[in-house]
Structures are given as structure tokens and as C-alpha cells.
Protein backbone atom coordinates (compact mmCIF):
# COMPACT_ATOMS: atom_id res chain seq x y z
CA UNK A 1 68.25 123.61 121.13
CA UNK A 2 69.67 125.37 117.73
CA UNK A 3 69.01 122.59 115.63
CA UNK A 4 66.31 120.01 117.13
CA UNK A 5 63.67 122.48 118.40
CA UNK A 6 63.55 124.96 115.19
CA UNK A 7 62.12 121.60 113.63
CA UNK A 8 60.05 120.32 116.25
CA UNK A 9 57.31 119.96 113.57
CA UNK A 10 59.33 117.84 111.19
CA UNK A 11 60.41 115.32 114.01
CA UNK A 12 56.82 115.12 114.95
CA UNK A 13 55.35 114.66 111.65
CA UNK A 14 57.98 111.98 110.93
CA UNK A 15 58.70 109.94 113.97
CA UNK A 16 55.74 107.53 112.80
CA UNK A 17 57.18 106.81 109.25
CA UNK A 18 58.93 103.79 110.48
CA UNK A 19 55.04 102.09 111.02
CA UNK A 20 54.37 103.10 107.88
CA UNK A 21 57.21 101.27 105.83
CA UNK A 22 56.33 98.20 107.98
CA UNK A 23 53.78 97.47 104.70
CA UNK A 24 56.42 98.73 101.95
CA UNK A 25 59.91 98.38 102.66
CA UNK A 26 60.69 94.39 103.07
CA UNK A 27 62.99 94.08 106.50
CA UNK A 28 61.16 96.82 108.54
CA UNK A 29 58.55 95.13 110.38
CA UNK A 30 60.79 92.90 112.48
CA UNK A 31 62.58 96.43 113.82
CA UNK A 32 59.95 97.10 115.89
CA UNK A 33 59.86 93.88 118.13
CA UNK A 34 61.94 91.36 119.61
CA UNK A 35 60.13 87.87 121.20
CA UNK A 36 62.19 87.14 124.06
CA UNK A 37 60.34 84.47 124.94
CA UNK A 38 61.27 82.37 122.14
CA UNK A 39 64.81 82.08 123.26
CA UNK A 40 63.38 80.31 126.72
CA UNK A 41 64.47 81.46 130.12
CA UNK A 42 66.33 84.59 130.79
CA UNK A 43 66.95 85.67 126.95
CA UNK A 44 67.17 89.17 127.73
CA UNK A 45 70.60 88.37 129.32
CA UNK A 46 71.78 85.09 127.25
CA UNK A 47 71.34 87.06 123.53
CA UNK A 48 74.35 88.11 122.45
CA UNK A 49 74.70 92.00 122.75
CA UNK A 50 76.39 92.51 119.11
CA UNK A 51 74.38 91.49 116.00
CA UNK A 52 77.21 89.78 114.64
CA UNK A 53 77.69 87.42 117.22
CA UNK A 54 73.70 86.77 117.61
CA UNK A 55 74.18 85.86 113.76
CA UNK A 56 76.29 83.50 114.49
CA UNK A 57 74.34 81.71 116.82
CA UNK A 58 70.99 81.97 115.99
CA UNK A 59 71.18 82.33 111.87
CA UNK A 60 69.89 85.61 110.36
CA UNK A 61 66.72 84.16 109.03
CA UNK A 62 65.61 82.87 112.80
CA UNK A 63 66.59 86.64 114.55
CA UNK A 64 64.53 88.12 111.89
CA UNK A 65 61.63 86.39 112.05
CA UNK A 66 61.58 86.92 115.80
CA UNK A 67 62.49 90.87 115.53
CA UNK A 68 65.72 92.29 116.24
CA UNK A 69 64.84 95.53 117.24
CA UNK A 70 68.19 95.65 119.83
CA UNK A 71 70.10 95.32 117.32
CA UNK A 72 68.68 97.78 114.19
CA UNK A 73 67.43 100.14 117.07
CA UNK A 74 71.89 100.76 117.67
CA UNK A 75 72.24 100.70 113.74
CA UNK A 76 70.51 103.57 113.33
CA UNK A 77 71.82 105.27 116.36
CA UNK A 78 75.39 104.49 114.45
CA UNK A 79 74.15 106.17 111.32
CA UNK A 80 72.80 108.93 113.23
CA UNK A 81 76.57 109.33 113.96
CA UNK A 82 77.69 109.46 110.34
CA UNK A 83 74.99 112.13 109.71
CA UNK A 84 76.13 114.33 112.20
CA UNK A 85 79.58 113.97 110.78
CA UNK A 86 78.70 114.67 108.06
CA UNK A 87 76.36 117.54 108.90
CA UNK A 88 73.55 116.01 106.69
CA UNK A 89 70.67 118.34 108.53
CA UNK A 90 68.10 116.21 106.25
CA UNK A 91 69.36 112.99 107.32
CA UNK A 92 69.93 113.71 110.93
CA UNK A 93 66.24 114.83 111.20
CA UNK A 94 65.34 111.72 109.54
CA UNK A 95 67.59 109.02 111.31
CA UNK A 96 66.75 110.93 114.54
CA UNK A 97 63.11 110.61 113.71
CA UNK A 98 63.43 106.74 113.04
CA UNK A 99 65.59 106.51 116.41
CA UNK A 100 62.87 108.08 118.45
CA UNK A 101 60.41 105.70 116.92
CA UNK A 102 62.73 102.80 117.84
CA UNK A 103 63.69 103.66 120.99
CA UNK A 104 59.66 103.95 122.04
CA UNK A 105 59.07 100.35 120.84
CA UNK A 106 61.70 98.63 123.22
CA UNK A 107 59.70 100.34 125.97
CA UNK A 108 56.34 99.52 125.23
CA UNK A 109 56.59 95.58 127.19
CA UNK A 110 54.40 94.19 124.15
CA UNK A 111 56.78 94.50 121.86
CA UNK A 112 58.78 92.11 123.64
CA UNK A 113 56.88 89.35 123.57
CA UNK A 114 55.31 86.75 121.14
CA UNK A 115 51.96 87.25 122.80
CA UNK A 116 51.95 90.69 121.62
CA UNK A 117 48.14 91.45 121.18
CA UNK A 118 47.15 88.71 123.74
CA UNK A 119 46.25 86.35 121.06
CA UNK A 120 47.10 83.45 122.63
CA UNK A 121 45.94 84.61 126.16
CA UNK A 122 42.22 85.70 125.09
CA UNK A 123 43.21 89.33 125.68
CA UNK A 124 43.06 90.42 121.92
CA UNK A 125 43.60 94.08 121.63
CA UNK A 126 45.75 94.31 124.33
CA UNK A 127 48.16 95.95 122.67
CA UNK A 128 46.76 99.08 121.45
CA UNK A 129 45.23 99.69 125.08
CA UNK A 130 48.08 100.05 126.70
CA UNK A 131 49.88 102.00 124.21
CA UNK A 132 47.32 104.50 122.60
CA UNK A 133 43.88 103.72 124.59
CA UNK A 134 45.53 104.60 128.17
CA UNK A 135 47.48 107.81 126.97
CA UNK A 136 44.71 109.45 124.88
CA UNK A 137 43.01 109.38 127.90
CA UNK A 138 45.80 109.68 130.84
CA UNK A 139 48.34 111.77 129.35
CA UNK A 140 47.18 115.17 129.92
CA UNK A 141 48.35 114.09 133.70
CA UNK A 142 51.66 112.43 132.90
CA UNK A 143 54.88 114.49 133.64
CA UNK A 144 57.50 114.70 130.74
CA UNK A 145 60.09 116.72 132.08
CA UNK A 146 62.53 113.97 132.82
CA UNK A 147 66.16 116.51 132.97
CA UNK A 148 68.69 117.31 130.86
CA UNK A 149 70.00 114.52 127.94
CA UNK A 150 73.39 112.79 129.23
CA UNK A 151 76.17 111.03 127.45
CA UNK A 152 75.33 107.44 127.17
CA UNK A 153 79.12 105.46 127.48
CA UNK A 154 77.51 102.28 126.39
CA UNK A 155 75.14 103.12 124.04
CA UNK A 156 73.90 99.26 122.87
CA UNK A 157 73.90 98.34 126.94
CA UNK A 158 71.32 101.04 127.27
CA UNK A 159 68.99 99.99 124.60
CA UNK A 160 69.50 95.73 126.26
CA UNK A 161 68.39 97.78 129.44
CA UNK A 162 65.43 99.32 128.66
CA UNK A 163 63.88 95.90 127.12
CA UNK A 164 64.83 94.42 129.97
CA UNK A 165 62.67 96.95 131.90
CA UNK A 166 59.59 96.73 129.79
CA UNK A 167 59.84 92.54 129.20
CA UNK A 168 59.71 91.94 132.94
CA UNK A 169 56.43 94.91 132.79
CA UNK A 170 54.91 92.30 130.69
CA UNK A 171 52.87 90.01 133.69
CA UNK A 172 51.47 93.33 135.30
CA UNK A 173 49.87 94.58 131.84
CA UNK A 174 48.20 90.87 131.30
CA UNK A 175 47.77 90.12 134.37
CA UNK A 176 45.73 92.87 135.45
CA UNK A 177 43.65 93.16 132.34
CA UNK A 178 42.83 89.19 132.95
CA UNK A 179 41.34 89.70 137.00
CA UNK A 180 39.44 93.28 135.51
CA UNK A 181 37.87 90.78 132.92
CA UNK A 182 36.86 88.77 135.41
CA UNK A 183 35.29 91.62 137.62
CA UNK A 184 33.57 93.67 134.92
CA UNK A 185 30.50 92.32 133.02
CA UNK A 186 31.47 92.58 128.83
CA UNK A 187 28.50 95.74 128.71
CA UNK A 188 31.03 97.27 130.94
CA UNK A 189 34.46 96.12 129.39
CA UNK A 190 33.90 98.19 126.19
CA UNK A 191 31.95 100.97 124.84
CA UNK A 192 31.05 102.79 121.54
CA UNK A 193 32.64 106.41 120.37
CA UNK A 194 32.87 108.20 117.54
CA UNK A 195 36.06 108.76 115.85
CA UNK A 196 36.26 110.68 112.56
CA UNK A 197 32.63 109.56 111.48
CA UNK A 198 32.97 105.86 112.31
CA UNK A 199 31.34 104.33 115.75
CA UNK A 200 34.09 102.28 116.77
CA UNK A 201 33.84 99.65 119.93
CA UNK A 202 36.81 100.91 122.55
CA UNK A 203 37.58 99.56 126.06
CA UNK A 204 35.08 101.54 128.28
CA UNK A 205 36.72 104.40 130.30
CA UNK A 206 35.75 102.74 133.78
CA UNK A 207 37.62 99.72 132.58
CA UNK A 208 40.27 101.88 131.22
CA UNK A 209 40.55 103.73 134.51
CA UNK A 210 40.31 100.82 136.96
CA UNK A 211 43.55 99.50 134.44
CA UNK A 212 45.42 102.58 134.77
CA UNK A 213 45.27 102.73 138.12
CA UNK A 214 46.07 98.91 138.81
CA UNK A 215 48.95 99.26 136.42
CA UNK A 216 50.40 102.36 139.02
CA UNK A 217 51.62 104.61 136.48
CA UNK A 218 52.59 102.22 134.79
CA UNK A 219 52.27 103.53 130.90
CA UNK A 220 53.88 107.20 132.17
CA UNK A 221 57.26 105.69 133.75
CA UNK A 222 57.83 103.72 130.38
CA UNK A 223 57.21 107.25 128.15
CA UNK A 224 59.21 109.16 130.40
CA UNK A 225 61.64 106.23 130.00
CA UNK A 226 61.61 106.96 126.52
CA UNK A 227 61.77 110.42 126.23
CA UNK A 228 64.82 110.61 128.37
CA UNK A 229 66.49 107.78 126.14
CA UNK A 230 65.68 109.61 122.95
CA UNK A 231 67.55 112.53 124.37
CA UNK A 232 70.47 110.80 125.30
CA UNK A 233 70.78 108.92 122.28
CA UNK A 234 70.70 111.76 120.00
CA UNK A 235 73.00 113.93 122.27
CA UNK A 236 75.56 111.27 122.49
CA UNK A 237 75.10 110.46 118.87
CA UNK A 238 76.26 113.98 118.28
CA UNK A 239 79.28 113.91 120.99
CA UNK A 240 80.75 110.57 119.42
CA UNK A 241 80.63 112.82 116.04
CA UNK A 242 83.33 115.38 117.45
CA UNK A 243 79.83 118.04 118.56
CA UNK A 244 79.84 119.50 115.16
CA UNK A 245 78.20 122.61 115.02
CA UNK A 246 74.78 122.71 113.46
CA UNK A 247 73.38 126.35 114.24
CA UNK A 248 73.83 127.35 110.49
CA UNK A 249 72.50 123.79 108.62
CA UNK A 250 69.49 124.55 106.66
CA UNK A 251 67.64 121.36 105.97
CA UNK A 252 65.94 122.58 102.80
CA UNK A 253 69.20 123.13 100.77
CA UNK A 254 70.85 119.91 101.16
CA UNK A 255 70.01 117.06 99.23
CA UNK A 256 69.85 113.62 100.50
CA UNK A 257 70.67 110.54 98.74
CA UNK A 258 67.91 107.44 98.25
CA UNK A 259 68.88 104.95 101.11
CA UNK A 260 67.88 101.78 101.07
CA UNK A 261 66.09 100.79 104.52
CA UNK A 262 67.62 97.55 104.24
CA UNK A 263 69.94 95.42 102.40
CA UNK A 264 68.56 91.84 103.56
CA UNK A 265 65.69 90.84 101.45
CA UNK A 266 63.79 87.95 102.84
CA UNK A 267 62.00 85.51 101.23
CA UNK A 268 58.50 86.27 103.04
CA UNK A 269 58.68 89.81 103.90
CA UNK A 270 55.29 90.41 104.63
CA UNK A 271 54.47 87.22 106.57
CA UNK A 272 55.75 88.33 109.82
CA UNK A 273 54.13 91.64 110.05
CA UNK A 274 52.70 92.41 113.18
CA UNK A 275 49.27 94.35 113.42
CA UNK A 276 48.17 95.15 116.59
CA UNK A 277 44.72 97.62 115.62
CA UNK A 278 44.23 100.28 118.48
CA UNK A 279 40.63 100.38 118.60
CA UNK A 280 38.91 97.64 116.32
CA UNK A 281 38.93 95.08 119.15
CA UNK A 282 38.04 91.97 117.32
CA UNK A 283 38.60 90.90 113.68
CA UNK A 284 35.09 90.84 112.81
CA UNK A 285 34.80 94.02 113.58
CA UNK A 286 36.26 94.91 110.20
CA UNK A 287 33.55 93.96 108.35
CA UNK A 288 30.26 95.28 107.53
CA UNK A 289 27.10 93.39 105.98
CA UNK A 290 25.24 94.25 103.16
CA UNK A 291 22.80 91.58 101.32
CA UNK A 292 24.71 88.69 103.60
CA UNK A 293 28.37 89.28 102.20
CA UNK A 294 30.98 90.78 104.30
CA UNK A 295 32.61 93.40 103.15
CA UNK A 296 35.90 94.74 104.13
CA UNK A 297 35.48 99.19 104.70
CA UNK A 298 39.08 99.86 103.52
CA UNK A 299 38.25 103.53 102.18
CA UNK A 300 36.54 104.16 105.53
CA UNK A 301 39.11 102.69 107.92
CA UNK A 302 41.90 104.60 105.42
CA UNK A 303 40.31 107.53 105.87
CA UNK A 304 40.15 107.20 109.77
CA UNK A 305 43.69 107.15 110.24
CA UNK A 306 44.75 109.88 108.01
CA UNK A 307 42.09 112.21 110.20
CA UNK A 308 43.55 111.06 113.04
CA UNK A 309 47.01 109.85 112.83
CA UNK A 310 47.92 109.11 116.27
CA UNK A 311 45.71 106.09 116.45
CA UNK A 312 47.07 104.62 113.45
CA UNK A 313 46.76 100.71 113.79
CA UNK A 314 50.28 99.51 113.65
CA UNK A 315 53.49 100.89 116.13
């Protein structure tokens, strides 16, 4: 309460730079994801629990290429440790922001799976209807008082939890979505709305609605889920760093060091990134005509997302 809620704003702001080094910092992207079904049958229980160990079975280069998010998501709960030992009010904000961030991924169930945008199911743009489409028009509803924070004794066991939880979500969201395409006609699958000046095609709210309520709440369990995590992760992060006191830290006077993101470089860094775009349903989408060439509306689609951030394309 003395240190966290005087900088609301700043946790807010920030909790979605980790999406936006996915294009710039080489090792982010695969943070964000893990495909469990890569590893066959029951992976959520066979993976090794401890990075080290999954190294030495499945080979850095393999982990990362199917996302390790587990595994980084506890790193940075660890260095959110150090910083409160250290009383680094800049970089607790920060790793706390990234941790948040993290922590929300392993509960959304598509980031848990290779099939993350229903590519290979015909359900392309999956993805950013259950995560953004559903809450920006279901959350004024949603309850998000979920208690006070508690000490987490096994921190890493927590995180393995909660991806169980969302993986085994994972044939309710397509599942549902596939017998709703087969009951609505496509003029009533998706509609048109504006969004910051740009008509954009969007899953229609009566197929959004008949989702939500199929789905049973669903999208609200797995954000109260994550809300409560986020609270116990950051107050046991500051327990395991002797409860230092932070009511006289004042973020804007200490300076924090340049820290690299990540010290494994991989060959193809960029290959592996994972866009899932909220609202542009269908690659062609991003083009518009003019005298028979397509032409790609960067400006306009970069523009669109700094009005309205929430709906960025990526996360």
C-alpha cells in the first residue's frame, strides 16, 4: 500500500513493455508462451520444474523455440527479490511491471499451445478474442476483488499450476468458437466498428456474447486468477527479501543501471515471434488497394495502437 499504490500509474503504463521488446530485444518473444503440446502427452507434468534440468534434457535452443515462459516468468520473480534487497524503487517498479505481464500470459490458455491463433484449426484470430475482444466488452461486469496477497512457499510450483489451469481451458475456448461457427451465418460472425479513424472487421457482439456465455465466465476466473497471482508474487518477492521497508524510496532519485533483457542471443531471434492481431481478423485485411497493388497501411495501423494502447496486436 506505501509503495505499489502511490505508483499505480507507472505499473499501468508499463506492464505492457514486455510486448513491446518482443520486436527489439532478441530472447523476449519466447517469454510469453510455452507449447505444451510439443512435448506430447501430459507435458505440463513431465517438464522438468527447474530450467536447468529442462536444459539438460531438451537443449536450450529446442525450449526456446517452443517458449519457456515457466521458467523466465520465476527469473524475474527472483530478480524482483534482489531489487527489493536492494531497495532499487526504479527496478522493483520495473521487474514488478514485467512480472505482472508474465504472470497474465501463463493464464491466458493460448499461450500454451502451438495452435495459438487457431491457425491450424481454421479459427484465425482466436487469440485476440478471447483475450482483448471478450473483456473490452465483458469486463465492466467481472469482479476483481479476489482478497488479500498471501505468501507463496513454492513460488515456481505456483506459476507450473496456473499453466496447468489455463492449458487444460484450451478445448472449451476452440471448441466452442468451432459449434458457434457452425450456428451463425459469416454476416453474423463479424461486424465493422470504428476504432481511432479506421473501420476495422471485429467478431460481432451477438457472436461475442453467445461465446462469453458458452465459455461460463470463463475469461473472468483466469483474470482474477491473475490478479491474485500478481499479488502474491510480489508480496512474497518482498518477504523472501527480509520485508524491507519502502515507505521512504523515491523512484525519481535513484538511478538504475542498463540491464540487458537477456544474455542468450539466438541465431534467429525474430523467426519465432508470435503475432496474434486483436482485431484484423485475416491477413489480407492488412492491405489496402490502390491502382491494383497492395499496399501495406503501417502509419495508419501505428497510429491505431498508440491511440488506443490496450488493443495493441501482440501480448
Amino acid at each position: 500500500m506505501v509503495f505499489f499504490k502511490p505508483h499505480l500509474g507507472y505499473l499501468s503504463d508499463k506492464a505492457v513493455n514486455p510486448d513491446r521488446r518482443r520486436y527489439a530485444v532478441k530472447g523476449e518473444a519466447e517469454k510469453h508462451y510455452i507449447d505444451l503440446d510439443i512435448y506430447g502427452d501430459s507435458a505440463v507434468y513431465k517438464l522438468p520444474r527447474f530450467w536447468s534440468e529442462a536444459k539438460a534434457l531438451h537443449g536450450e535452443d529446442s525450449l526456446r523455440k517452443h517458449g519457456i515462459s515457466p521458467w523466465s516468468t520465476y527469473q524475474t520473480f527472483q530478480n524482483l527479490i534482489y531489487a527489493f534487497e536492494r531497495k532499487d524503487a526504479q527496478a522493483i517498479l520495473r521487474l514488478a511491471a514485467d512480472l505482472g505481464h508474465y504472470l497474465g500470459d501463463i493464464n491466458v490458455p493460448l499461450h500454451s499451445t502451438k495452435n495459438y491463433n487457431g491457425q491450424f484449426s481454421g479459427q484465425y484470430g482466436i487469440h485476440g478474442f478471447w483475450e482483448s475482444r471478450l473483456p473490452e466488452l465483458y469486463a465492466s461486469e467481472y469482479d476483481f476483488f479476489v482478497g488479500k496477497a498471501n505468501y507463496l512457499d513454492f513460488p515456481q510450483n505456483e506459476i507450473w499450476k496456473a499453466i496447468e489451469t489455463a492449458h487444460y481451458a484450451l478445448d472449451s475456448v476452440f471448441g466452442f468458437e468451432e459449434s458457434l461457427t457452425r450456428a451463425f451465418p459469416e454476416d453474423k460472425k463479424y461486424s465493422y466498428e470504428d476504432r481511432g479513424g479506421i473501420t476495422t472487421r471485429v467478431y460481432s457482439r451477438e457472436f461475442s456474447n453467445a461465446y462469453h456465455q458458452k465459455l461460463g465466465g470463463q475469461v473472468e476466473r483466469q483474470m482474477r486468477n491473475t490478479i491474485k497471482l500478481i499479488a502474491d508474487f510480489w508480496y512474497s518477492a518482498w518477504i523472501l527479501a527480509g520485508q524491507p521497508a519502502l515507505e521512504n524510496l523515491d523512484p525519481d532519485r535513484i538511478q538504475v543501471p542498463n540491464e540487458k533483457d537477456s544474455i542468450y542471443i539466438p541465431n534467429d531471434s525474430l523467426q519465432h515471434i508470435r503475432e496474434h492481431r486483436t482485431y484484423f481478423i485475416f491477413p489480407e485485411s492488412l492491405f489496402w488497394r490502390n491502382s491494383g497493388k497492395p499496399l501495406y497501411f503501417l502509419q495508419a495501423f501505428r497510429k491505431y495502437c498508440e491511440r488506443r494502447p490496450r488493443f495493441l496486436p501482440v501480448g
